[in-house]
C-alpha atoms as a PDB file:
ATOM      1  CA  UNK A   1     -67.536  81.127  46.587  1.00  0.00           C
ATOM      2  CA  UNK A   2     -70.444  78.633  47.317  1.00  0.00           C
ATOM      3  CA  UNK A   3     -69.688  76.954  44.628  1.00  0.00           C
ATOM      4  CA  UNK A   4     -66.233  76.461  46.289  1.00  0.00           C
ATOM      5  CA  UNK A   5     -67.522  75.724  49.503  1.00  0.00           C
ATOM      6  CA  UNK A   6     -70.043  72.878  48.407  1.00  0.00           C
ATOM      7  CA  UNK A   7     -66.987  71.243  46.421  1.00  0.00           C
ATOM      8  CA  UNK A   8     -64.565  71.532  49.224  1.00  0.00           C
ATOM      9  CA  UNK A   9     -67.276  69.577  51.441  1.00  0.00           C
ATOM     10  CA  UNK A  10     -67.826  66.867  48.885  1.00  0.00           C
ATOM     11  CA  UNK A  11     -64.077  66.127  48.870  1.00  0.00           C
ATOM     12  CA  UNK A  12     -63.842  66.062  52.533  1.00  0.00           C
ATOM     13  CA  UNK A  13     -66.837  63.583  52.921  1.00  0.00           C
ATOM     14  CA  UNK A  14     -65.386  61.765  50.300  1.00  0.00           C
ATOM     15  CA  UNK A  15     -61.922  61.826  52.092  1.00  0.00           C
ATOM     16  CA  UNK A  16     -63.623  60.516  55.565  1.00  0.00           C
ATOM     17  CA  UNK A  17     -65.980  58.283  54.115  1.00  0.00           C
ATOM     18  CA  UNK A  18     -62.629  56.631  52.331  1.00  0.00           C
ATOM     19  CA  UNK A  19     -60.959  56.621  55.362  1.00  0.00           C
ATOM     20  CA  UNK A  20     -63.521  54.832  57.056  1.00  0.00           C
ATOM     21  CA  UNK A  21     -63.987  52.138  54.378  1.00  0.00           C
ATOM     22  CA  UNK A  22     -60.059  51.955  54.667  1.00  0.00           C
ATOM     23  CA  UNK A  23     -59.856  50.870  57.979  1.00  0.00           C
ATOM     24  CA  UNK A  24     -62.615  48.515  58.021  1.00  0.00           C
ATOM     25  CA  UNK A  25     -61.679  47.052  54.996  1.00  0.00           C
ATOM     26  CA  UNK A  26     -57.973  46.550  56.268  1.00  0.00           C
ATOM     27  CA  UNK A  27     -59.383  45.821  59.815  1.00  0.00           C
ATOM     28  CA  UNK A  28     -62.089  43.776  58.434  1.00  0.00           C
ATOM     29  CA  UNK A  29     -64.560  43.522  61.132  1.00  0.00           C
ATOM     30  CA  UNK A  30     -67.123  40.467  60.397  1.00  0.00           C
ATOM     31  CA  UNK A  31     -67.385  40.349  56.938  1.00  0.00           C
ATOM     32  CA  UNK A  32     -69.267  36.965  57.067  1.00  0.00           C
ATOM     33  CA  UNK A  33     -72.801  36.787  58.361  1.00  0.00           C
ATOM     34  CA  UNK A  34     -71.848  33.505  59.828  1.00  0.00           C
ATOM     35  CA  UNK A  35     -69.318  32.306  62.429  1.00  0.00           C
ATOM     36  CA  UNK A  36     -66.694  30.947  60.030  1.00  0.00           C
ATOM     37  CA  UNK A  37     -66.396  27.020  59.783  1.00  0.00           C
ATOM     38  CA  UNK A  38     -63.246  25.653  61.331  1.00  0.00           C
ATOM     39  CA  UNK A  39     -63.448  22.311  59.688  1.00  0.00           C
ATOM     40  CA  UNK A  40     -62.955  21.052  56.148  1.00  0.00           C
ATOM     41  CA  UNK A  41     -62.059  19.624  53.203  1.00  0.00           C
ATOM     42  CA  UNK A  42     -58.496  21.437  53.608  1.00  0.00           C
ATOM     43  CA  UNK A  43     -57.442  23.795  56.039  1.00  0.00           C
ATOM     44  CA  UNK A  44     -54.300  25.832  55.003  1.00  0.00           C
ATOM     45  CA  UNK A  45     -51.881  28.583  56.639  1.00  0.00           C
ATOM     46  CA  UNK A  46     -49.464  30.759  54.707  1.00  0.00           C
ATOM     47  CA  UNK A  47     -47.101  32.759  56.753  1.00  0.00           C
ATOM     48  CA  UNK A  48     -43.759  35.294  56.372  1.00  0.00           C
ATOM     49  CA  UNK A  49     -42.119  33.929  58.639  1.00  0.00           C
ATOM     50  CA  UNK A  50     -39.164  36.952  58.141  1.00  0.00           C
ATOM     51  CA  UNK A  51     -36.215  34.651  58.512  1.00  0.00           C
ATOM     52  CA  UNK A  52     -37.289  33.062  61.992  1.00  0.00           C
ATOM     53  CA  UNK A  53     -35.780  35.992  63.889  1.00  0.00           C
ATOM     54  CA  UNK A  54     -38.438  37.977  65.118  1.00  0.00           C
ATOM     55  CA  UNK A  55     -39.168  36.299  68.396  1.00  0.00           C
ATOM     56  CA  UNK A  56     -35.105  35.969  69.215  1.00  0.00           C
ATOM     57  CA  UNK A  57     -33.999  32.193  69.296  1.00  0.00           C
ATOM     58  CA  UNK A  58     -35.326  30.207  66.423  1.00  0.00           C
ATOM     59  CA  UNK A  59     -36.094  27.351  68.307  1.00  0.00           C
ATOM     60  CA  UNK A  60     -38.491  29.367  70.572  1.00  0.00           C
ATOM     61  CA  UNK A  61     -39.841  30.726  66.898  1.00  0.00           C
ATOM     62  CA  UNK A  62     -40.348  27.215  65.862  1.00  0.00           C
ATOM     63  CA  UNK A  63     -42.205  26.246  69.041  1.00  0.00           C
ATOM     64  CA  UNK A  64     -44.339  29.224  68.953  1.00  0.00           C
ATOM     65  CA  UNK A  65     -45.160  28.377  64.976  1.00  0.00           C
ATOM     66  CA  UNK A  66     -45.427  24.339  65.816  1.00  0.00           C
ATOM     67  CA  UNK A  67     -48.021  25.165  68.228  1.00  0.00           C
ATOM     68  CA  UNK A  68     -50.199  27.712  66.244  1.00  0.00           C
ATOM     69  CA  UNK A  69     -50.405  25.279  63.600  1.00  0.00           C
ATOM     70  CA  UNK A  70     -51.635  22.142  66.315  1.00  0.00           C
ATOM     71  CA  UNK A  71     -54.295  24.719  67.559  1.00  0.00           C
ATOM     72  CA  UNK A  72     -55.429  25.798  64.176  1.00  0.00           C
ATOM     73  CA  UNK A  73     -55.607  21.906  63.333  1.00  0.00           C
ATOM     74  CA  UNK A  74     -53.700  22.489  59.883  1.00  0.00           C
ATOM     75  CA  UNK A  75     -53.231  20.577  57.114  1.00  0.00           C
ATOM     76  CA  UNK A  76     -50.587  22.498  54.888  1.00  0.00           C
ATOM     77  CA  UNK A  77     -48.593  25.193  55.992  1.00  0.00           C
ATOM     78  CA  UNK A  78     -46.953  27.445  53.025  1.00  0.00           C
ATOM     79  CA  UNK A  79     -43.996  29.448  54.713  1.00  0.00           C
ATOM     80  CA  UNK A  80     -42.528  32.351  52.631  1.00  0.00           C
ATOM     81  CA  UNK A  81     -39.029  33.710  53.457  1.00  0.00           C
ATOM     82  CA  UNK A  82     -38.283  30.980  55.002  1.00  0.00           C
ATOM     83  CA  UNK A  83     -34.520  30.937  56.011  1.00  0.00           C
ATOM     84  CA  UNK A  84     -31.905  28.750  54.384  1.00  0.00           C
ATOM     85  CA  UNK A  85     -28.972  29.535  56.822  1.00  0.00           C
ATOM     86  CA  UNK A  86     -27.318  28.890  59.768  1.00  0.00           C
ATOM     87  CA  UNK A  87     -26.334  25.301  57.294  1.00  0.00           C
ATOM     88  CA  UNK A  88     -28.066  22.601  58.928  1.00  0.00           C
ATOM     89  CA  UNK A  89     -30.809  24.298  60.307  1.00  0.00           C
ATOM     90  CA  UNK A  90     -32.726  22.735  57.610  1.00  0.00           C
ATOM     91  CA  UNK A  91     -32.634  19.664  59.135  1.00  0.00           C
ATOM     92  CA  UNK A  92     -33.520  20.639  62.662  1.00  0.00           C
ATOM     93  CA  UNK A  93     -36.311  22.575  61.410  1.00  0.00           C
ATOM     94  CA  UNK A  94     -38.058  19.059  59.716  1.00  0.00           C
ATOM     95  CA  UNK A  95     -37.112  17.244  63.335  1.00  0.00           C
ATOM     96  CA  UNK A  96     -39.595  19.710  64.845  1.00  0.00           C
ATOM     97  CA  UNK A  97     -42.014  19.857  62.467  1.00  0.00           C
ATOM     98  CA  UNK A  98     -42.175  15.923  60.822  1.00  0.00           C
ATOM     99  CA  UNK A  99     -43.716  14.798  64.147  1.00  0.00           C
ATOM    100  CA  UNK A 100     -47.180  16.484  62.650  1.00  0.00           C
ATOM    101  CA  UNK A 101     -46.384  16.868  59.281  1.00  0.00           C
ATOM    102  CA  UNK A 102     -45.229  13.836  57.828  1.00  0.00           C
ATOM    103  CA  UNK A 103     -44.703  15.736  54.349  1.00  0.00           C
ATOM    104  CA  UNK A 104     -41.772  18.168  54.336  1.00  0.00           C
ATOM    105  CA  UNK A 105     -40.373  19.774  50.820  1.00  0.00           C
ATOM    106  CA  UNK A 106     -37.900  22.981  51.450  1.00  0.00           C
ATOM    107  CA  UNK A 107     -37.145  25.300  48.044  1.00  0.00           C
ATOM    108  CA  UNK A 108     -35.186  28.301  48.299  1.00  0.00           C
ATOM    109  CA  UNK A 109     -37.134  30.431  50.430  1.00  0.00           C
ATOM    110  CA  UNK A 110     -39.995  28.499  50.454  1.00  0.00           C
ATOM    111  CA  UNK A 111     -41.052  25.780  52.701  1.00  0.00           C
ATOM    112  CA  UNK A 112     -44.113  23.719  52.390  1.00  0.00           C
ATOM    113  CA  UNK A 113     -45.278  21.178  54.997  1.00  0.00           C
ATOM    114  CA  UNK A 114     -48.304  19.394  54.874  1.00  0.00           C
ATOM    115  CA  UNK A 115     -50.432  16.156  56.335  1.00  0.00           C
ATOM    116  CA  UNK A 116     -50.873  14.836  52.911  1.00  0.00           C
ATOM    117  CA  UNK A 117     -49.093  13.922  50.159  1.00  0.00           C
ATOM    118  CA  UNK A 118     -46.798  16.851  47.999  1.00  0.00           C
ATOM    119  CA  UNK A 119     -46.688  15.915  44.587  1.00  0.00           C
ATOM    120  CA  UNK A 120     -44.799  19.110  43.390  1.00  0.00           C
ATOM    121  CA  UNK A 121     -42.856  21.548  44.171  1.00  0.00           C
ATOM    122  CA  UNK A 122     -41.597  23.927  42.178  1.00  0.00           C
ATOM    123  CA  UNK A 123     -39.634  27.263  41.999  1.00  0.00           C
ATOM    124  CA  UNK A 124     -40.479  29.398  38.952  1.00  0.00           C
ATOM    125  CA  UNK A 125     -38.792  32.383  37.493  1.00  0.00           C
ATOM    126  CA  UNK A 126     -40.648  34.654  36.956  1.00  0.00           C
ATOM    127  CA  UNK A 127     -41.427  36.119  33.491  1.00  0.00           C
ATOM    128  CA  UNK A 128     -39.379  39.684  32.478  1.00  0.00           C
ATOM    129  CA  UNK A 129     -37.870  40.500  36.297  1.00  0.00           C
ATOM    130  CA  UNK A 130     -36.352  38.923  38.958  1.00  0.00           C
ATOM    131  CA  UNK A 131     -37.055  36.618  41.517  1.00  0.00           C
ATOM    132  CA  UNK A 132     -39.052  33.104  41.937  1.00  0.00           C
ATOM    133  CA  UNK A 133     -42.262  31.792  43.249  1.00  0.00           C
ATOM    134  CA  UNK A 134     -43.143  28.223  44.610  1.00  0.00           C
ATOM    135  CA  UNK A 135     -45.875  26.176  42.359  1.00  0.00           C
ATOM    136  CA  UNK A 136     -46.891  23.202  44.927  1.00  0.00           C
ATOM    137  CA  UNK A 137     -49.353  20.559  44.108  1.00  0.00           C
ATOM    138  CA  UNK A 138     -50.398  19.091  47.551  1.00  0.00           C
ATOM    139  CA  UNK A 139     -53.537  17.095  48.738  1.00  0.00           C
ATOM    140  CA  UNK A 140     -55.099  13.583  48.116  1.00  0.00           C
ATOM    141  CA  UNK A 141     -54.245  12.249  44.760  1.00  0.00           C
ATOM    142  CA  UNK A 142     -58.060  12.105  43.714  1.00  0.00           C
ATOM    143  CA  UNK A 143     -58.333  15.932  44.726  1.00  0.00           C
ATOM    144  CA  UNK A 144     -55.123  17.666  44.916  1.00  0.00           C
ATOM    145  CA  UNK A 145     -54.891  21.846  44.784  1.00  0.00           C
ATOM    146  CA  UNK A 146     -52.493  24.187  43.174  1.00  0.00           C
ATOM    147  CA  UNK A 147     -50.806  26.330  45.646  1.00  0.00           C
ATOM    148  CA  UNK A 148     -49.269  29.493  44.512  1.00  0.00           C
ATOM    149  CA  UNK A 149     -46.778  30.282  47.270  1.00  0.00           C
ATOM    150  CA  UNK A 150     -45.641  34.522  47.020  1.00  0.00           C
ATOM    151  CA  UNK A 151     -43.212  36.425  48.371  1.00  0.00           C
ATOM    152  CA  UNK A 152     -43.779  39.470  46.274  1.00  0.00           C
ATOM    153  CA  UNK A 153     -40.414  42.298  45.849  1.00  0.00           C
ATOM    154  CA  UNK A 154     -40.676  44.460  48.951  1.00  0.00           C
ATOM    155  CA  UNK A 155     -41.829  47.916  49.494  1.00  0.00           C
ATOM    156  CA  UNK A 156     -38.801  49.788  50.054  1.00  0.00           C
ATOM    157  CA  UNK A 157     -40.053  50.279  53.499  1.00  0.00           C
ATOM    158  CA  UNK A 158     -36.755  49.084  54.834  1.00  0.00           C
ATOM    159  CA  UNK A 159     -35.315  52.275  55.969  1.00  0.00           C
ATOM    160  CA  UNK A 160     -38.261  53.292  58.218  1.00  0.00           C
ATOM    161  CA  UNK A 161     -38.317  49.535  59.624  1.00  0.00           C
ATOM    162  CA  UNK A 162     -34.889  49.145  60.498  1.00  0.00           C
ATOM    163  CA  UNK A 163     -35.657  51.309  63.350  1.00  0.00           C
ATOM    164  CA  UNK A 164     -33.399  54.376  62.880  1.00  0.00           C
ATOM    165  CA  UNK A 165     -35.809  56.164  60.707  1.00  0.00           C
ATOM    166  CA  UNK A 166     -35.470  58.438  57.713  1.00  0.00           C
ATOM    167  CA  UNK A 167     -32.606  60.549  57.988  1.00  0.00           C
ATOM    168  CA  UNK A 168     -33.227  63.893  55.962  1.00  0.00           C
ATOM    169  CA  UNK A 169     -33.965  64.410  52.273  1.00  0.00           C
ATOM    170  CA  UNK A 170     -31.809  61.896  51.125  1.00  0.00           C
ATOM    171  CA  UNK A 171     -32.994  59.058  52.887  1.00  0.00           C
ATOM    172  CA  UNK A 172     -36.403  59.831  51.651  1.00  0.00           C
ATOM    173  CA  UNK A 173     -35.475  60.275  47.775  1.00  0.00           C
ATOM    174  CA  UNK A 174     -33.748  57.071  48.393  1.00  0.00           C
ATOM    175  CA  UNK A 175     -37.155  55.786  49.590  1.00  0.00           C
ATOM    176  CA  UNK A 176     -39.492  57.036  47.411  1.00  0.00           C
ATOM    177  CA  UNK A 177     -36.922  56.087  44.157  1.00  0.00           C
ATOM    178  CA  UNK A 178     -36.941  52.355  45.542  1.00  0.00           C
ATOM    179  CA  UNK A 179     -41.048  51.941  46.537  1.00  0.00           C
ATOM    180  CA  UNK A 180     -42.310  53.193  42.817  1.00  0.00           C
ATOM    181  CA  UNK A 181     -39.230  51.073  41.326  1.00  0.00           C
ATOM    182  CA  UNK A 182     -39.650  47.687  43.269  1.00  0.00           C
ATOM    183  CA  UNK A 183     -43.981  48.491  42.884  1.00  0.00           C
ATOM    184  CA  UNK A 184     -43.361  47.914  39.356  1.00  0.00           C
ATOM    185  CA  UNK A 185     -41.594  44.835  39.370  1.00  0.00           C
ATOM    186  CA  UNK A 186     -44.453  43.531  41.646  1.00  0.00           C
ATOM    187  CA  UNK A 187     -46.709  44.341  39.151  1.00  0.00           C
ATOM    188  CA  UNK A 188     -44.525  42.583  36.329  1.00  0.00           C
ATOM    189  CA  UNK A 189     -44.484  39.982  39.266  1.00  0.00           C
ATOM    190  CA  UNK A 190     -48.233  39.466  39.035  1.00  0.00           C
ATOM    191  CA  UNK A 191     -48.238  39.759  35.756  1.00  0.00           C
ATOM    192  CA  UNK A 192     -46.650  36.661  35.533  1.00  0.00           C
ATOM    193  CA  UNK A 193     -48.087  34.720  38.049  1.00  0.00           C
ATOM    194  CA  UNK A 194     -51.607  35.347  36.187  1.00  0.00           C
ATOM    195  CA  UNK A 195     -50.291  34.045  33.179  1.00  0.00           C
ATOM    196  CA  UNK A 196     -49.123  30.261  34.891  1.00  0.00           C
ATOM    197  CA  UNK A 197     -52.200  30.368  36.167  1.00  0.00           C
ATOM    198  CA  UNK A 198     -53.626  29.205  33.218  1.00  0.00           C
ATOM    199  CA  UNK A 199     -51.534  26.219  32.742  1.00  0.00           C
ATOM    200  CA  UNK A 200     -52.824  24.192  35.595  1.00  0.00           C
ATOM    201  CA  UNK A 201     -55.950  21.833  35.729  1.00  0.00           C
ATOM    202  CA  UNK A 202     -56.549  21.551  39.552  1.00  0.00           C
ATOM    203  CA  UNK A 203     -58.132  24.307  41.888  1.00  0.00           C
ATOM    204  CA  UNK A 204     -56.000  27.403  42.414  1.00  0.00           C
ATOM    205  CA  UNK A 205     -54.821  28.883  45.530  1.00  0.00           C
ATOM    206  CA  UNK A 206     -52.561  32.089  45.599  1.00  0.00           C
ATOM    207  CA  UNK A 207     -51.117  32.538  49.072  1.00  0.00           C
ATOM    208  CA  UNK A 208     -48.439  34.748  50.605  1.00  0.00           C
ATOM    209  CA  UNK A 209     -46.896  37.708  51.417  1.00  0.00           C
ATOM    210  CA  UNK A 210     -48.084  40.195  48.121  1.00  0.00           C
ATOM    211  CA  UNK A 211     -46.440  43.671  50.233  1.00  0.00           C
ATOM    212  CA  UNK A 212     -49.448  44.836  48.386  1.00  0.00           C
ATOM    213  CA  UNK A 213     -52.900  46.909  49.888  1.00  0.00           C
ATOM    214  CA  UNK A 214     -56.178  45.687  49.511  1.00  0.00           C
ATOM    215  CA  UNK A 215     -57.047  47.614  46.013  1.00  0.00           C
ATOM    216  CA  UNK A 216     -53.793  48.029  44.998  1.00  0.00           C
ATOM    217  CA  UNK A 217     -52.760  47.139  41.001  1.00  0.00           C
ATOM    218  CA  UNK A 218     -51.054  44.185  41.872  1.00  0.00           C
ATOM    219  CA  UNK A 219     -53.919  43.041  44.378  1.00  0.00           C
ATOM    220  CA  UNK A 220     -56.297  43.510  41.527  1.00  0.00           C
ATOM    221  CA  UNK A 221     -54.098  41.755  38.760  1.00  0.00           C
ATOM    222  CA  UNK A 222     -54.069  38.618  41.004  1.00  0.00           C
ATOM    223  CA  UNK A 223     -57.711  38.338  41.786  1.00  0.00           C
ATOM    224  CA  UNK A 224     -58.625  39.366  38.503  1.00  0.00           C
ATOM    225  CA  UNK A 225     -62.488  38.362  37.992  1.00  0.00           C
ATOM    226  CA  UNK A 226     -62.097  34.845  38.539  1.00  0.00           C
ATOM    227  CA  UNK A 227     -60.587  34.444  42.111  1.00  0.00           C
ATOM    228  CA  UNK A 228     -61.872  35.393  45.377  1.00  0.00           C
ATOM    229  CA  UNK A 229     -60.008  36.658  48.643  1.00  0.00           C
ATOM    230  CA  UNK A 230     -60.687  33.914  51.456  1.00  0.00           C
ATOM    231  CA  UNK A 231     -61.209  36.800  54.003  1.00  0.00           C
ATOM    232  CA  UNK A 232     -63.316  38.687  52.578  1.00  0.00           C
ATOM    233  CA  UNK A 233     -65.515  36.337  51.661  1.00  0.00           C
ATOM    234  CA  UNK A 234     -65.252  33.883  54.600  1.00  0.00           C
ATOM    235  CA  UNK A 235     -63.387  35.531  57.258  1.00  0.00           C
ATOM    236  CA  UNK A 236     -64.303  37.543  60.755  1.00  0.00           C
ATOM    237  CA  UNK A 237     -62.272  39.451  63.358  1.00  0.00           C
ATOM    238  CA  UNK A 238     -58.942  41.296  62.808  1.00  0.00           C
ATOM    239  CA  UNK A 239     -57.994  41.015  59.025  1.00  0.00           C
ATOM    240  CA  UNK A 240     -54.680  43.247  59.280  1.00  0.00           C
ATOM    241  CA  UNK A 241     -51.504  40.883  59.126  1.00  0.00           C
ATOM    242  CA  UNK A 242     -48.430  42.759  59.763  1.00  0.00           C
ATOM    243  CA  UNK A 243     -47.684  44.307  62.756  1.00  0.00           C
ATOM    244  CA  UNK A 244     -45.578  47.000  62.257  1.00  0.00           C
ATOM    245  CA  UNK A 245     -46.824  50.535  60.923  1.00  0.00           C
ATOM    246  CA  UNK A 246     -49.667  50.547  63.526  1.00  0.00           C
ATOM    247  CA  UNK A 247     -50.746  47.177  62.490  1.00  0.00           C
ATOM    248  CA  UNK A 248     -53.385  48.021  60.634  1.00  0.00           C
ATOM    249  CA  UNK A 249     -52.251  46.870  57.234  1.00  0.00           C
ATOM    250  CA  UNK A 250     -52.997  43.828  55.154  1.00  0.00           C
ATOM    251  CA  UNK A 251     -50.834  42.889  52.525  1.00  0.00           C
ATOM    252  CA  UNK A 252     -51.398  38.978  53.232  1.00  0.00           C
ATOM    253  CA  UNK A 253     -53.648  36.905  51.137  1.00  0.00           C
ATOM    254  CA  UNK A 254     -55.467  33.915  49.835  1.00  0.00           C
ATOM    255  CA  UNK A 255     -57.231  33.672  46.536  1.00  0.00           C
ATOM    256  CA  UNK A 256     -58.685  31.066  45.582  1.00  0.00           C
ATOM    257  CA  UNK A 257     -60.794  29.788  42.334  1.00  0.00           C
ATOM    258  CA  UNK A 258     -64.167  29.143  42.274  1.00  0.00           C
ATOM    259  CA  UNK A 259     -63.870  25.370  41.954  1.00  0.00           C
ATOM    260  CA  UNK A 260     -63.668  25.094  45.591  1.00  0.00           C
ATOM    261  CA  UNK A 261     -65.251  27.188  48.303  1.00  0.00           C
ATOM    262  CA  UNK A 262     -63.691  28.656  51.390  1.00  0.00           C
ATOM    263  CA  UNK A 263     -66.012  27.997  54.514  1.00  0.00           C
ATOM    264  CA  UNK A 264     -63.674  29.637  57.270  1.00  0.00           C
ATOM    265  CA  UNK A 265     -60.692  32.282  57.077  1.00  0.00           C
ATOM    266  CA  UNK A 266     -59.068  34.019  60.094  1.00  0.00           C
ATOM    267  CA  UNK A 267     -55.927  36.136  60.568  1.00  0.00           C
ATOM    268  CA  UNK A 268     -54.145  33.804  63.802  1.00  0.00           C
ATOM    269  CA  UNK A 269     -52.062  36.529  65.960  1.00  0.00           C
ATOM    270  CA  UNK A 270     -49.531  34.102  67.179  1.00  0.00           C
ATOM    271  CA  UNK A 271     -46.161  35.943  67.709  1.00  0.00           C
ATOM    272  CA  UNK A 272     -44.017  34.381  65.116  1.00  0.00           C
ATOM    273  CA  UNK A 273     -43.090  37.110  62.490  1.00  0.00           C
ATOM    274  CA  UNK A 274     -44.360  40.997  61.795  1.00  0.00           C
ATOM    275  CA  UNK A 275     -46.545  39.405  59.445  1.00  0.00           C
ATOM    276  CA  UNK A 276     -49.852  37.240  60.831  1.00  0.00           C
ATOM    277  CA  UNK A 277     -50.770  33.817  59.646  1.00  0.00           C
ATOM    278  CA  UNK A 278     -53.063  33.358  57.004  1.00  0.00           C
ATOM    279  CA  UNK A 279     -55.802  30.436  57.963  1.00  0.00           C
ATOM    280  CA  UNK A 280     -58.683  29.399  55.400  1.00  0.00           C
ATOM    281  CA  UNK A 281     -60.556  26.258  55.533  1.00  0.00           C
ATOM    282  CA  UNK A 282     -61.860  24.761  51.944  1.00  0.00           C
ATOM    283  CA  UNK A 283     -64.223  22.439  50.957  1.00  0.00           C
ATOM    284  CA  UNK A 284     -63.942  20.658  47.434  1.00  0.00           C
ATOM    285  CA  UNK A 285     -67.353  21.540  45.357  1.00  0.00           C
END
């Protein structure tokens, strides 16, 4: 019976002590010794920006974005999810945005706009499931960076988020049948991402919306060894980036290879989408 007792505590420190990692970890209160530097080499955003609908008109959306990326000083913005209809809003969108960056390239879902020049972009297949991710080469031509833009499969999450709830047993086989299916294909997902990785010479940045935890598979089969999370190493304050659940989740990154070192990251909490910006300043080593 003591025996019992003694392992029953252990499990519930464990528990509690996990917890508490959890939420800092996800909450990531100063992980940096040092006030994070502002100013760089490069200073890039990546954002969901969940089909600019979640502030009501998308020209209010775009305002609200436009700004955020003045005040953050930014050089290239990645933008997953980024919406292809009403037709022409395309165009309006680049009116608004050309004014600060002169460099505009929309793919599918993806939209990249920067301050210097893009050289590429691409959208990739990816390899064994469905679905496509944005390879952009962007930057000065003597020191241009790889930027892997990700909008990994969803969670499944859907039927809790749409606001009704889950309705009975059904619902929540539904649920549970769609999270473990569409978890693998993010794994095959990052699978495949790892494996372009390889092809490019230039610095390596993954950014975007993985609908992954912090220590999750696929979060681990993106770092891998050789890339490091912006935030974690560089970043203070807040670190969760989408706002519903409770908002304390963080399932949007930037990784980054270790040819080039990230001075500054911060989560920016303008109201644009349920997911936060990603900022992270770089210098070139």
């Amino acid at each position: 019976m003591k025996k019992v007792l003694i392992i029953t505590l252990i499990v519930i420190v464990c528990i509690a002590g996990g917890c508490f990692w959890y939420f800092n970890f996800v909450n990531s209160r100063n992980f940096s010794d040092t006030v994070p530097v502002t100013q760089g080499d490069l200073k890039i955003g990546s954002i969901n920006v969940c089909g600019m609908s979640f502030g009501g008109k998308r020209e209010i959306t775009e305002a609200v974005l436009l700004k955020a990326c003045r005040d953050n000083s930014l050089d290239i913005l990645v933008i997953e999810e980024f919406p292809m209809y009403p037709l022409g809003s395309d165009s309006a969108f680049i009116s608004t945005f050309s004014s600060y960056f002169p460099y505009i390239s929309i793919k599918e879902e993806c939209a990249v706009l920067s301050k210097t020049p893009i050289w590429e972009h691409e959208r990739k297949s990816y390899l064994g499931c469905s679905g496509s991710y944005s390879s952009i080469l962007a930057g000065p031509l003597e020191s241009p960076v790889r930027i892997i833009g990700v909008h990994l499969r969803t969670t499944g999450m859907s039927i809790v988020n749409n606001g009704r709830g889950v309705d009975g047993n059904n619902d929540l086989a539904r649920m549970r049948q769609m999270m473990r299916q569409n978890r693998r294909i993010r794994i095959q997902q990052a699978k495949s991402i790892r494996k372009a990785m390889f092809k490019t010479a230039e610095p390596v940045i993954i950014a975007g919306d993985f609908n992954s935890m912090p220590g999750s598979r696929v979060y681990r089969i993106l770092k891998g060894k050789d890339l490091s999370d912006s935030f974690i190493v560089a970043g203070q304050g807040k670190g969760s980036t989408y706002r519903l659940l409770k908002d304390i989740i963080r399932i949007d990154y930037m990784l980054y290879s270790d040819d080039i070192e990230c001075v500054g990251a911060q989560i920016a909490d303008d109201k644009v989408s349920d997911h936060r910006m990603i900022i992270s300043t770089f210098n070139r080593k």
